[in-house]
N, C-alpha and C. Protein backbone atom coordinates (compact mmCIF):
# COMPACT_ATOMS: atom_id res chain seq x y z
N UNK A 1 90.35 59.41 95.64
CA UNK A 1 91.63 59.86 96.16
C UNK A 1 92.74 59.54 95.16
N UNK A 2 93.68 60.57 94.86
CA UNK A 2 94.69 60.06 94.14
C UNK A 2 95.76 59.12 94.76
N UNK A 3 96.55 59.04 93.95
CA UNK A 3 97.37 57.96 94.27
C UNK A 3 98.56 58.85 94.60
N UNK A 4 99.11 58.25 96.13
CA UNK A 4 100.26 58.89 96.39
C UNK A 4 101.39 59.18 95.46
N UNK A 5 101.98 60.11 95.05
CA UNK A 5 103.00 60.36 94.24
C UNK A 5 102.86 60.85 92.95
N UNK A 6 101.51 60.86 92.62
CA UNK A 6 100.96 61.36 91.35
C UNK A 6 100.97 63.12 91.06
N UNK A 7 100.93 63.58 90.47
CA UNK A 7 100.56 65.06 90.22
C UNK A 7 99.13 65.13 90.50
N UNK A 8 98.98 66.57 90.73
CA UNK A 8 97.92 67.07 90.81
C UNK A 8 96.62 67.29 89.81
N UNK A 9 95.58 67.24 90.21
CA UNK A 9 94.54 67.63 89.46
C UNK A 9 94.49 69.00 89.01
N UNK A 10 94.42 69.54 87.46
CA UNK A 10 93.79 70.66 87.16
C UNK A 10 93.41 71.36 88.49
N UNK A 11 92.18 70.91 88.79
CA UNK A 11 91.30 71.53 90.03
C UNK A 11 92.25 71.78 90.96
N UNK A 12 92.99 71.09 91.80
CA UNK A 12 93.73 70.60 92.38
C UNK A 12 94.67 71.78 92.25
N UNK A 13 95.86 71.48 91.17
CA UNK A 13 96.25 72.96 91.10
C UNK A 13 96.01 74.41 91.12
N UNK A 14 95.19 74.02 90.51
CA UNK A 14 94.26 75.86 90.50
C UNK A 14 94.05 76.14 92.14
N UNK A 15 93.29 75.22 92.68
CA UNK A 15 93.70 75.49 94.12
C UNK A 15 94.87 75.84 94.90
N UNK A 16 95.78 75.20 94.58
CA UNK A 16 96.99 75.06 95.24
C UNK A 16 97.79 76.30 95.12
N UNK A 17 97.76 76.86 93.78
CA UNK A 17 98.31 77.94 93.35
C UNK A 17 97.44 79.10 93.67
N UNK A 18 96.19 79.19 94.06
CA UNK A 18 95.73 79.81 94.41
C UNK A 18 95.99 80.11 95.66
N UNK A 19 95.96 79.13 96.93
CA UNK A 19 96.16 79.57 98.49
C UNK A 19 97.80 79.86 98.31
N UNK A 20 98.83 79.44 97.14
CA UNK A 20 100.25 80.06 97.39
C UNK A 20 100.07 81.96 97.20
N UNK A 21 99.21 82.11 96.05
CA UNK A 21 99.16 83.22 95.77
C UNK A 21 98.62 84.36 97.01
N UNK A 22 98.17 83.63 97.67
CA UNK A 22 97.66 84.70 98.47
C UNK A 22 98.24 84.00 99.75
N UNK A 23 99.08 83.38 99.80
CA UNK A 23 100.20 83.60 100.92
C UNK A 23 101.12 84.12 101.01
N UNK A 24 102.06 84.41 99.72
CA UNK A 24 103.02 84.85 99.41
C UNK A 24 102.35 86.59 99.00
N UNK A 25 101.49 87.01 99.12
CA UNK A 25 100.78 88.42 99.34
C UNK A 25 100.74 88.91 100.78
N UNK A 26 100.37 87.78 101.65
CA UNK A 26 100.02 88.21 103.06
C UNK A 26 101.46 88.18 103.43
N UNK A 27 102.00 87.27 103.22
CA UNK A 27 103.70 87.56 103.57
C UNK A 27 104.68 88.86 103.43
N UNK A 28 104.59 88.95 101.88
CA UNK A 28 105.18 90.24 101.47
C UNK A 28 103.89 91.50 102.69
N UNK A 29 102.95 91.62 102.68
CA UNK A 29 102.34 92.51 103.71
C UNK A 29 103.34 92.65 104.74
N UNK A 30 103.33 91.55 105.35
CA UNK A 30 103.99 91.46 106.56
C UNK A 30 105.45 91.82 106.80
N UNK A 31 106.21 91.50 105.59
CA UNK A 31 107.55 92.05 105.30
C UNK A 31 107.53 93.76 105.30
N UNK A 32 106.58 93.93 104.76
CA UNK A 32 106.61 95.53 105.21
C UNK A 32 106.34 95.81 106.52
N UNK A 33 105.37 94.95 106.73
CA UNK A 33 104.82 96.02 108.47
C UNK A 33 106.07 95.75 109.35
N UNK A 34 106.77 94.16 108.92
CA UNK A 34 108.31 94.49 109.76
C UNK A 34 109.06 95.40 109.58
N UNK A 35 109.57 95.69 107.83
CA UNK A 35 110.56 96.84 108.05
C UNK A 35 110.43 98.54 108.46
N UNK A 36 108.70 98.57 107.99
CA UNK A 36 108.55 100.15 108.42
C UNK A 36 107.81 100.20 109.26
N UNK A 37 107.04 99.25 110.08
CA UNK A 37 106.16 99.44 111.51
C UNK A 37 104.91 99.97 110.44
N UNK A 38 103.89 99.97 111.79
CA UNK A 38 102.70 100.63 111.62
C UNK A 38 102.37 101.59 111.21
N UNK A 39 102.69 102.58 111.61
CA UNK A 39 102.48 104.04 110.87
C UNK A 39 102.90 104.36 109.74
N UNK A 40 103.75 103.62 108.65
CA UNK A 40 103.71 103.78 107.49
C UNK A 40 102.62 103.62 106.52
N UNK A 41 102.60 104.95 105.76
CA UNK A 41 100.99 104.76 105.12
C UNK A 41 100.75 103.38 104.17
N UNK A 42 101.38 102.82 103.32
CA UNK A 42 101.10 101.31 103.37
C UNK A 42 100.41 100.64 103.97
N UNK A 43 101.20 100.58 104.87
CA UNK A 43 100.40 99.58 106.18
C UNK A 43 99.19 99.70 106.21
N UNK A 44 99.40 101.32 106.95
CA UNK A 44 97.82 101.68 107.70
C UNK A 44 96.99 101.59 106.45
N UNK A 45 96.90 101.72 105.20
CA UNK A 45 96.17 101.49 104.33
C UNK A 45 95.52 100.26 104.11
N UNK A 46 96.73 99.25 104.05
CA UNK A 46 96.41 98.02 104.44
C UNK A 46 95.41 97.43 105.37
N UNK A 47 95.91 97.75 106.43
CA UNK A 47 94.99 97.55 107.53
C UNK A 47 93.89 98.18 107.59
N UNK A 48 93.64 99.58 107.48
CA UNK A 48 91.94 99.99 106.62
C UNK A 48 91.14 98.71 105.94
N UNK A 49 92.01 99.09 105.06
CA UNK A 49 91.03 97.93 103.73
C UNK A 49 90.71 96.60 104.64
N UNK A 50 91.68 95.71 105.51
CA UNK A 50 91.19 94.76 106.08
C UNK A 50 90.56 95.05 107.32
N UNK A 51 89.83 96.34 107.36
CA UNK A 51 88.95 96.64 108.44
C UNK A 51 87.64 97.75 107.93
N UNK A 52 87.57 97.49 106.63
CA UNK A 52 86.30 98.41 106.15
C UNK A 52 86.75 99.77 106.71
N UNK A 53 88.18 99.98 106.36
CA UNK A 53 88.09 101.46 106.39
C UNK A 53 88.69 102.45 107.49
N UNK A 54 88.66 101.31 108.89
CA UNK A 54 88.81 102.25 110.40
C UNK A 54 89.71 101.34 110.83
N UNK A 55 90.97 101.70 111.12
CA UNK A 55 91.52 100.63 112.04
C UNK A 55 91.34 100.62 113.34
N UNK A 56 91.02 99.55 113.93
CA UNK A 56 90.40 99.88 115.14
C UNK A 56 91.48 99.97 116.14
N UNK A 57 91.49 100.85 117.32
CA UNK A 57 92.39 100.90 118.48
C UNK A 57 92.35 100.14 119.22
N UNK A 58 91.57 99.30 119.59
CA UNK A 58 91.90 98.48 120.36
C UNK A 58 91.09 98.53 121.90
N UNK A 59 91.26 97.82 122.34
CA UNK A 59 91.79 96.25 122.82
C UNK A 59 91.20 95.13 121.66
N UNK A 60 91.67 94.79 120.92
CA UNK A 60 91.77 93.48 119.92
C UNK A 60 91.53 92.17 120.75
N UNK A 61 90.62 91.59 120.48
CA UNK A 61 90.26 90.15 120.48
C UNK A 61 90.52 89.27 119.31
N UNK A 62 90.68 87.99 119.22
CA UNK A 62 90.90 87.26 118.20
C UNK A 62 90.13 86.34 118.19
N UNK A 63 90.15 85.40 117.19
CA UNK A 63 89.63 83.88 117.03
C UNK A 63 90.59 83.41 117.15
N UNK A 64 92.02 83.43 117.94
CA UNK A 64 93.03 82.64 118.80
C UNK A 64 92.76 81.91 119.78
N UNK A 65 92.63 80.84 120.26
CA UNK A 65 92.34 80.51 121.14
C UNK A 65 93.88 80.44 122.09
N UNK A 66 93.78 80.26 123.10
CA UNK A 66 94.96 80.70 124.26
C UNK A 66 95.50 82.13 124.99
N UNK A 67 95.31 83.18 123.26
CA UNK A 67 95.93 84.36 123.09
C UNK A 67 94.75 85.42 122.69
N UNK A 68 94.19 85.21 123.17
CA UNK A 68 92.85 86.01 122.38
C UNK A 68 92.52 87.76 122.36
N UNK A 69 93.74 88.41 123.18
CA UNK A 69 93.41 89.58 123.53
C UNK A 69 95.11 90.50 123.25
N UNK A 70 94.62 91.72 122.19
CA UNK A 70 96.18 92.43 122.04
C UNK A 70 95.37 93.25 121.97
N UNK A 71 96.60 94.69 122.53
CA UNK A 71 96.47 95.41 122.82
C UNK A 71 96.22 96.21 121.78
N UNK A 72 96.08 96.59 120.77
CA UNK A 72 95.95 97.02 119.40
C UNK A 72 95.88 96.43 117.85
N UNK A 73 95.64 96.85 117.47
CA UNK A 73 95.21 96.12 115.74
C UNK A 73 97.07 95.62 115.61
N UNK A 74 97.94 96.50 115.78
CA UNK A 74 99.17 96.94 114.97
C UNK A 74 99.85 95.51 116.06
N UNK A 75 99.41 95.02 117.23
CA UNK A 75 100.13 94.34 117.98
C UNK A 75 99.56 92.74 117.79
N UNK A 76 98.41 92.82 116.95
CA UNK A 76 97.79 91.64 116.61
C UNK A 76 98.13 91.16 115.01
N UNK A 77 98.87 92.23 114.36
CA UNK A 77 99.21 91.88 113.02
C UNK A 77 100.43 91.44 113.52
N UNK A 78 101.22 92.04 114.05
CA UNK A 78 102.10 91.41 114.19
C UNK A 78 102.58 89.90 114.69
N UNK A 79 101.46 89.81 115.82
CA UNK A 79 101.39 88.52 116.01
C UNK A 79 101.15 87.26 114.87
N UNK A 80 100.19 87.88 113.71
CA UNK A 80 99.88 87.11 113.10
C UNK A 80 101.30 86.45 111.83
N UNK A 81 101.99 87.86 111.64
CA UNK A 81 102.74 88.09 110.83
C UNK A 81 104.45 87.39 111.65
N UNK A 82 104.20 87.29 112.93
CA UNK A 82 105.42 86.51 113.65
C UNK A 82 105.10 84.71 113.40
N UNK A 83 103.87 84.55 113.97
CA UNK A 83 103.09 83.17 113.93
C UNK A 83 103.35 82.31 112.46
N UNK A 84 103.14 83.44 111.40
CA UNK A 84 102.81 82.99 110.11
C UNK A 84 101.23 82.31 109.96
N UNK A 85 100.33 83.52 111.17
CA UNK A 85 98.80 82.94 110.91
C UNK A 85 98.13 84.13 109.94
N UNK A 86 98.44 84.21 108.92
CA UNK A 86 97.92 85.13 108.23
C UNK A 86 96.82 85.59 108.15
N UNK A 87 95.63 84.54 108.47
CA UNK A 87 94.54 84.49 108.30
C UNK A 87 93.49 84.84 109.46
N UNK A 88 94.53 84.90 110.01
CA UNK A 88 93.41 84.93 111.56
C UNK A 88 92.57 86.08 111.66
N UNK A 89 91.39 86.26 111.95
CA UNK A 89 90.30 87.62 112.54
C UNK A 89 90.78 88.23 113.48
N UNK A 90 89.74 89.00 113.57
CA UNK A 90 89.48 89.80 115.18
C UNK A 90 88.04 89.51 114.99
């Protein structure tokens, strides 16, 4: 374990900068699906690719526990994208 207050490891960074990099991606995503909604081809492109292609209609389930059920893909990104759970499935 390092020592509190120290810098990071090589490894360490490369990690670190790695999960920023692809937060600050899923973010900017999300900055779009706020300003132009769903049906902008962006998006829906987006959402393809993170669905092999088909976005599905829905009823959406999650790996949320409490909240596990939206009514559409477009109402579960958003959730994720309000939450700041970027990561979450269906």
């Amino acid at each position: 374990a390092q020592q509190p207050g120290t810098p990071l490891s090589d490894q360490e960074y490369h990690q670190f900068f790695k999960f920023l990099r692809i937060t600050i991606q899923a973010s900017t995503a999300c900055h779009l699906r706020e300003l132009y909604g769903c049906k902008n081809s962006l998006v829906r492109r987006l959402d393809e690719y993170e669905n092999h292609g088909v976005i599905p209609s829905g009823p959406i389930c999650s790996e949320l526990p409490g909240n596990p059920f939206f009514h559409n893909f477009c109402a579960f990104s958003l959730y994720r994208c309000i939450m700041k759970k970027y990561f979450i499935k269906v």
